[in-house]
Protein backbone atom coordinates (compact mmCIF):
# COMPACT_ATOMS: atom_id res chain seq x y z
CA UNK A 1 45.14 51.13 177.73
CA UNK A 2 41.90 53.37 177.12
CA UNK A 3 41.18 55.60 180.00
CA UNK A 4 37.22 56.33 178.19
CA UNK A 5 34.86 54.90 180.74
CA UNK A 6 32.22 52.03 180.36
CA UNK A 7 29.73 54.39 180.67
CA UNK A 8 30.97 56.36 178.27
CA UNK A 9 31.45 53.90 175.44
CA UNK A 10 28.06 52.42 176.66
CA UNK A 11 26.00 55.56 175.23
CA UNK A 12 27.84 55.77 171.94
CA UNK A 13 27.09 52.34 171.08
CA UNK A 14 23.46 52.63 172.47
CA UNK A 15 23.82 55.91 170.24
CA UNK A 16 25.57 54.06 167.26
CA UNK A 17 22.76 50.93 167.63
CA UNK A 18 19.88 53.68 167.17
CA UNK A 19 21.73 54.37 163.87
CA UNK A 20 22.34 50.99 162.52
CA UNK A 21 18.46 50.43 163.99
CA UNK A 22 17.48 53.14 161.66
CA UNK A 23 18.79 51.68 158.85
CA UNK A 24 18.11 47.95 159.64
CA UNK A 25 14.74 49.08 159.84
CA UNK A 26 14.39 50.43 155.81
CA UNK A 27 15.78 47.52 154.84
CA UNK A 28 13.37 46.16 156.81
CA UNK A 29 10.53 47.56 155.50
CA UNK A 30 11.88 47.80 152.11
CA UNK A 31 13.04 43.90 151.68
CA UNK A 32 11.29 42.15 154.50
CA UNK A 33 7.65 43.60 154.64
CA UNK A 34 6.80 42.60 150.75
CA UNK A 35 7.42 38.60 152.09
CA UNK A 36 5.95 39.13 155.18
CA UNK A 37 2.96 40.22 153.35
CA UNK A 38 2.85 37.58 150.56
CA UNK A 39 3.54 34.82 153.16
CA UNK A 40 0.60 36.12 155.37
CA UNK A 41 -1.55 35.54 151.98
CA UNK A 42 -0.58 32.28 151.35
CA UNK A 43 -2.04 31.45 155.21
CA UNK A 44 -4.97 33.32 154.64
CA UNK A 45 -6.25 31.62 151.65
CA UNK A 46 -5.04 28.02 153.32
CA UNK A 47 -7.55 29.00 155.84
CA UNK A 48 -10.33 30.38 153.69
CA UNK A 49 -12.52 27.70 154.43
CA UNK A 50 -12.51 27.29 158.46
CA UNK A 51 -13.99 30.19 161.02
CA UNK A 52 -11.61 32.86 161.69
CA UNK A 53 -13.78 35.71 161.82
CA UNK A 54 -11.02 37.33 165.28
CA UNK A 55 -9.65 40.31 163.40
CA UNK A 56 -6.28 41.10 164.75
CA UNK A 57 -5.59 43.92 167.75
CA UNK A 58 -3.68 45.39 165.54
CA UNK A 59 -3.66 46.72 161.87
CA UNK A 60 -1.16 44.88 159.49
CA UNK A 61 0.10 48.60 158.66
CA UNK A 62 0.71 49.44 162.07
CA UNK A 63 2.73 46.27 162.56
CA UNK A 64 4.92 47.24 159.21
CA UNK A 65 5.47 50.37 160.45
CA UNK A 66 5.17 51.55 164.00
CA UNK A 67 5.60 48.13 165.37
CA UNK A 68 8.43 47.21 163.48
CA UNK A 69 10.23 50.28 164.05
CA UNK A 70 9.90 50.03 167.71
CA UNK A 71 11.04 46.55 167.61
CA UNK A 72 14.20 46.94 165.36
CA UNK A 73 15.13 50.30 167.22
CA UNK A 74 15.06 48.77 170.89
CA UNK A 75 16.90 45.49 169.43
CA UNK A 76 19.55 47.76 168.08
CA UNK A 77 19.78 49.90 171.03
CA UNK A 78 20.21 47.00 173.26
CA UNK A 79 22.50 45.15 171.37
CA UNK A 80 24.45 48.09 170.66
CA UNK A 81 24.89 48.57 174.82
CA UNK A 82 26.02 44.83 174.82
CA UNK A 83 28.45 45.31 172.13
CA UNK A 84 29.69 48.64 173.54
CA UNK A 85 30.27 46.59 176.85
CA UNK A 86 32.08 44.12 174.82
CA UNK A 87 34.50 46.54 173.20
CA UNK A 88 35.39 48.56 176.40
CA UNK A 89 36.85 44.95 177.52
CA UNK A 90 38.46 44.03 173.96
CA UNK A 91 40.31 47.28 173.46
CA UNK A 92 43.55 46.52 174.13
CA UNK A 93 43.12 43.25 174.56
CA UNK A 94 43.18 42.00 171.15
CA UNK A 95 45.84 43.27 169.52
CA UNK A 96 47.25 46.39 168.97
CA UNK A 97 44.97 47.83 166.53
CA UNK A 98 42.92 51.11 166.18
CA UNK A 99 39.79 52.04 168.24
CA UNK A 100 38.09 51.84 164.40
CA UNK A 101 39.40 48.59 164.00
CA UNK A 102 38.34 46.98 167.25
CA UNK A 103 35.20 47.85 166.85
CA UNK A 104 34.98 46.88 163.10
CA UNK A 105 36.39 43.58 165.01
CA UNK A 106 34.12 43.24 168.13
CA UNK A 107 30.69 44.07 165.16
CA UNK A 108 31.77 41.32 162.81
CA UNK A 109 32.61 39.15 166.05
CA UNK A 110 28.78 40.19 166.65
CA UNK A 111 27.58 39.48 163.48
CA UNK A 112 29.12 35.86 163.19
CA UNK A 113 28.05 34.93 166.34
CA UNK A 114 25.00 35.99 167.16
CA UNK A 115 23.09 36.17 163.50
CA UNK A 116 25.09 34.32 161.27
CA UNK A 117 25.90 30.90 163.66
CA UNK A 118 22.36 30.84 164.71
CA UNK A 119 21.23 31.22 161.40
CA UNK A 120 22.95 28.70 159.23
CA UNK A 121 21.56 26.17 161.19
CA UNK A 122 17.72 27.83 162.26
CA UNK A 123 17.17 30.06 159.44
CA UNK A 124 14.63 32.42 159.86
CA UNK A 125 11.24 31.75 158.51
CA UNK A 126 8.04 33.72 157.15
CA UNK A 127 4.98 33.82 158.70
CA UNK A 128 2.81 30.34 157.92
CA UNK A 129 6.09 27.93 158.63
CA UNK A 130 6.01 26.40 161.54
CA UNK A 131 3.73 24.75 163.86
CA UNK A 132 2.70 26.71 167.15
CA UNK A 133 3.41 24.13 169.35
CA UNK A 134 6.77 23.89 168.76
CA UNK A 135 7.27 27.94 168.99
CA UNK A 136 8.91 27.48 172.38
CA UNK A 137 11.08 24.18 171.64
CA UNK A 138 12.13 26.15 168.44
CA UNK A 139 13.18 29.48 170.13
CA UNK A 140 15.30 27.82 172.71
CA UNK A 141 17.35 26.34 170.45
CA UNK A 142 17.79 29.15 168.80
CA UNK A 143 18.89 30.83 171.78
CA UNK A 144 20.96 27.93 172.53
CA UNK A 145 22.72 28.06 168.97
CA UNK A 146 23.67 31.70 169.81
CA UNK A 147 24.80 30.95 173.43
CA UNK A 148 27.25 28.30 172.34
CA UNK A 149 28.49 30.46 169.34
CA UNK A 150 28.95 33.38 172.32
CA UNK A 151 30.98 30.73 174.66
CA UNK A 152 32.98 28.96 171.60
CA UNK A 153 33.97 32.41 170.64
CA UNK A 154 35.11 33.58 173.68
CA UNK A 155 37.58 29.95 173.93
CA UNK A 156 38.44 30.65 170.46
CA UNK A 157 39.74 33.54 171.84
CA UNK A 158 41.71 32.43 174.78
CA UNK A 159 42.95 29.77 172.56
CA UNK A 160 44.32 32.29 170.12
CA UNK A 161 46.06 33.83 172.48
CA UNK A 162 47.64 31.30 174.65
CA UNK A 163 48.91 30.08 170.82
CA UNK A 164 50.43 32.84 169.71
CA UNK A 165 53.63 32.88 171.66
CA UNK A 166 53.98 29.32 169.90
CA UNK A 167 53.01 29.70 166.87
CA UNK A 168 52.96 33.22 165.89
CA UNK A 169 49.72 35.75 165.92
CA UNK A 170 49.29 34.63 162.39
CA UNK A 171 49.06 31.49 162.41
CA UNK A 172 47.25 31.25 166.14
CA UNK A 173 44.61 32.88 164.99
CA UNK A 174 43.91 31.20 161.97
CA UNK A 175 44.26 28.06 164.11
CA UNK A 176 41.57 29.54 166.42
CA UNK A 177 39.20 30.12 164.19
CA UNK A 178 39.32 26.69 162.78
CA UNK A 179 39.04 25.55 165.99
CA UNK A 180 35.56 27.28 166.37
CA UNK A 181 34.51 26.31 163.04
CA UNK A 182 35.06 22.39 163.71
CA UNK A 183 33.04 22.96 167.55
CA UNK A 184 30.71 24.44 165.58
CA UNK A 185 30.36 22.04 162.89
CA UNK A 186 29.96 19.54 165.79
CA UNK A 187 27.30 21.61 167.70
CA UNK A 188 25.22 21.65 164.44
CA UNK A 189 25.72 18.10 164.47
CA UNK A 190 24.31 17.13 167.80
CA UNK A 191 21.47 19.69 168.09
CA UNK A 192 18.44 18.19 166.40
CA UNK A 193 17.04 19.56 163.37
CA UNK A 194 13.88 21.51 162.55
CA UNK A 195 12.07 21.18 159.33
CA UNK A 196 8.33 22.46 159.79
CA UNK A 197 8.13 23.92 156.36
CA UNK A 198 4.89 22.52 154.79
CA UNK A 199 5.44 21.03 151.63
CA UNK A 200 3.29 22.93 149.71
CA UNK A 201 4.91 26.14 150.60
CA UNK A 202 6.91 28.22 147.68
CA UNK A 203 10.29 27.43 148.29
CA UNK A 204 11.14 30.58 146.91
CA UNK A 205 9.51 32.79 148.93
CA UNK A 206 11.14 31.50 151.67
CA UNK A 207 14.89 31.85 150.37
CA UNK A 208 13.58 35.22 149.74
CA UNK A 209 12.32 35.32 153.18
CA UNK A 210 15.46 34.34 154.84
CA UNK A 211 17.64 36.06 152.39
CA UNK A 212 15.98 39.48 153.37
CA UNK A 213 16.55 38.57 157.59
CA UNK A 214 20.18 37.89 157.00
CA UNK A 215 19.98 41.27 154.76
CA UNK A 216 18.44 43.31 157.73
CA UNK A 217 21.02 41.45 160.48
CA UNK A 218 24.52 42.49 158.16
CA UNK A 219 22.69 45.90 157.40
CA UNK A 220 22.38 46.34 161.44
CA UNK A 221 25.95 45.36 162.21
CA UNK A 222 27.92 46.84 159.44
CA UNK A 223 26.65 50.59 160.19
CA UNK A 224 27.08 49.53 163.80
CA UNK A 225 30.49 49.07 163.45
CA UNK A 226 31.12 52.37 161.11
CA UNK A 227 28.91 54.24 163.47
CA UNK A 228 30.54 52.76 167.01
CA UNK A 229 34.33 52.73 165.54
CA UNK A 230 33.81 56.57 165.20
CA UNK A 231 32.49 57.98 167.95
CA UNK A 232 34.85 55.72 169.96
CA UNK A 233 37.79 56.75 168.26
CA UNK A 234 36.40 60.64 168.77
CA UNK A 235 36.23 59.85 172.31
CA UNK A 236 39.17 57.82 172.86
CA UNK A 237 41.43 60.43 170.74
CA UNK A 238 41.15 63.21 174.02
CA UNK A 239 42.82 60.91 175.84
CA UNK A 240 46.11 61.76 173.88
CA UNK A 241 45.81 65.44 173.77
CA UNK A 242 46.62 66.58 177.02
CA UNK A 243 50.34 64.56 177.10
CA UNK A 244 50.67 66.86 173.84
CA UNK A 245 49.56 70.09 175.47
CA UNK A 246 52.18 70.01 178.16
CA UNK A 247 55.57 69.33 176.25
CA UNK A 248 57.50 72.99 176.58
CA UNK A 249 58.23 74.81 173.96
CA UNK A 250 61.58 76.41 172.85
């Protein structure tokens, strides 16, 4: 059992979600902002014939820049407290593997259920799709897409494990995670659907769209995980050196 602190781990992964922020923010601007921008177009000229003289508070190249980098980085830095949290209780817990591979476990964990469940069934969309007055009936099912893949997870989990004396760690967690995938297939299922894309909208740009969110979400986990599993491992590895120090020597 790790003897690191919470508090510990709980900086490097705010420190290791700064990094991964960093970097989901040029893909960002690199793959997102060029969609964003073309999207934002398309409304514009739909609405080139009514009144809407309001200019925004705020320049469109202060949102693609300053804006989004403040976002993305206090996202990251957040989520990478969460998932730091999340680890200090997993190590040890889940197997016998390596503080790199725990949290190459707990980040693709993340990744699964917080971008990719939500995702597959509320994709992301550009600016223009989707009617205002559904914003809020839209965003808490989306929240409720990621709290159910959070809680079918975690008894995914506790399934796995209470198989495994049975059936092998093998073969419990493969059952496990078909487990999830069938509660999830039936939470897809129940929750209603939400199609507000007009039908005049390129189709194209918004595979391109959604494409470049899912880009930005792996982007943010995968150098989370390389970034976290390292400087856990660095502090984690002291931990060991003192029993060393002390054996006598002859």
């Amino acid at each position: 059992m790790n003897t690191v602190s919470p508090r510990a781990l709980l900086v490097r992964g705010m420190l290791a979600g700064l990094l991964a922020g960093l970097a989901a923010f040029l893909v960002a601007y690199v793959l997102g902002e060029s969609k964003v921008d073309a999207a934002i177009a398309i409304e514009e000229a739909a609405a080139a014939g009514h009144d809407h003289g309001d200019e925004a508070p705020v320049s469109r190249a202060l949102q693609a820049t300053a804006g989004l980098g403040t976002g993305v980085l206090l996202y990251a830095v957040a989520l990478g407290g969460i998932a730091a949290l999340v680890y200090a209780f997993a190590l040890g817990r889940i197997g016998r593997f390596s503080a790199r591979a725990t949290a190459a476990f707990v980040a693709l964990g993340g990744f699964v259920t917080v971008t990719l469940v939500p995702f597959l069934k509320y994709p992301a969309n550009p600016p223009a799709v989707g009617d205002p007055e559904t914003a809020t009936r839209r965003t808490v099912l989306y929240l409720l897409m990621i709290a159910l893949g959070l809680l079918l997870a975690a008894g995914a989990g506790i399934l796995g494990r209470r198989l495994a004396p049975r059936l092998g760690a093998w073969h419990a967690t493969w059952a496990a995670a078909g487990a999830f995938a069938v509660a999830i297939g039936l939470a897809y299922a129940f929750l209603p659907p939400v199609n507000e894309v007009p039908a005049d909208f390129p189709a194209t740009l918004i595979w391109q769209f959604r494409l470049a969110s899912l880009a930005i979400q792996t982007t943010l986990w995968a150098v989370f995980g390389l970034a976290f599993g390292t400087l856990a491992e660095r502090a984690l590895a002291p931990a060991a050196a003192p029993k060393e120090a002390v054996q006598p020597t002859s």
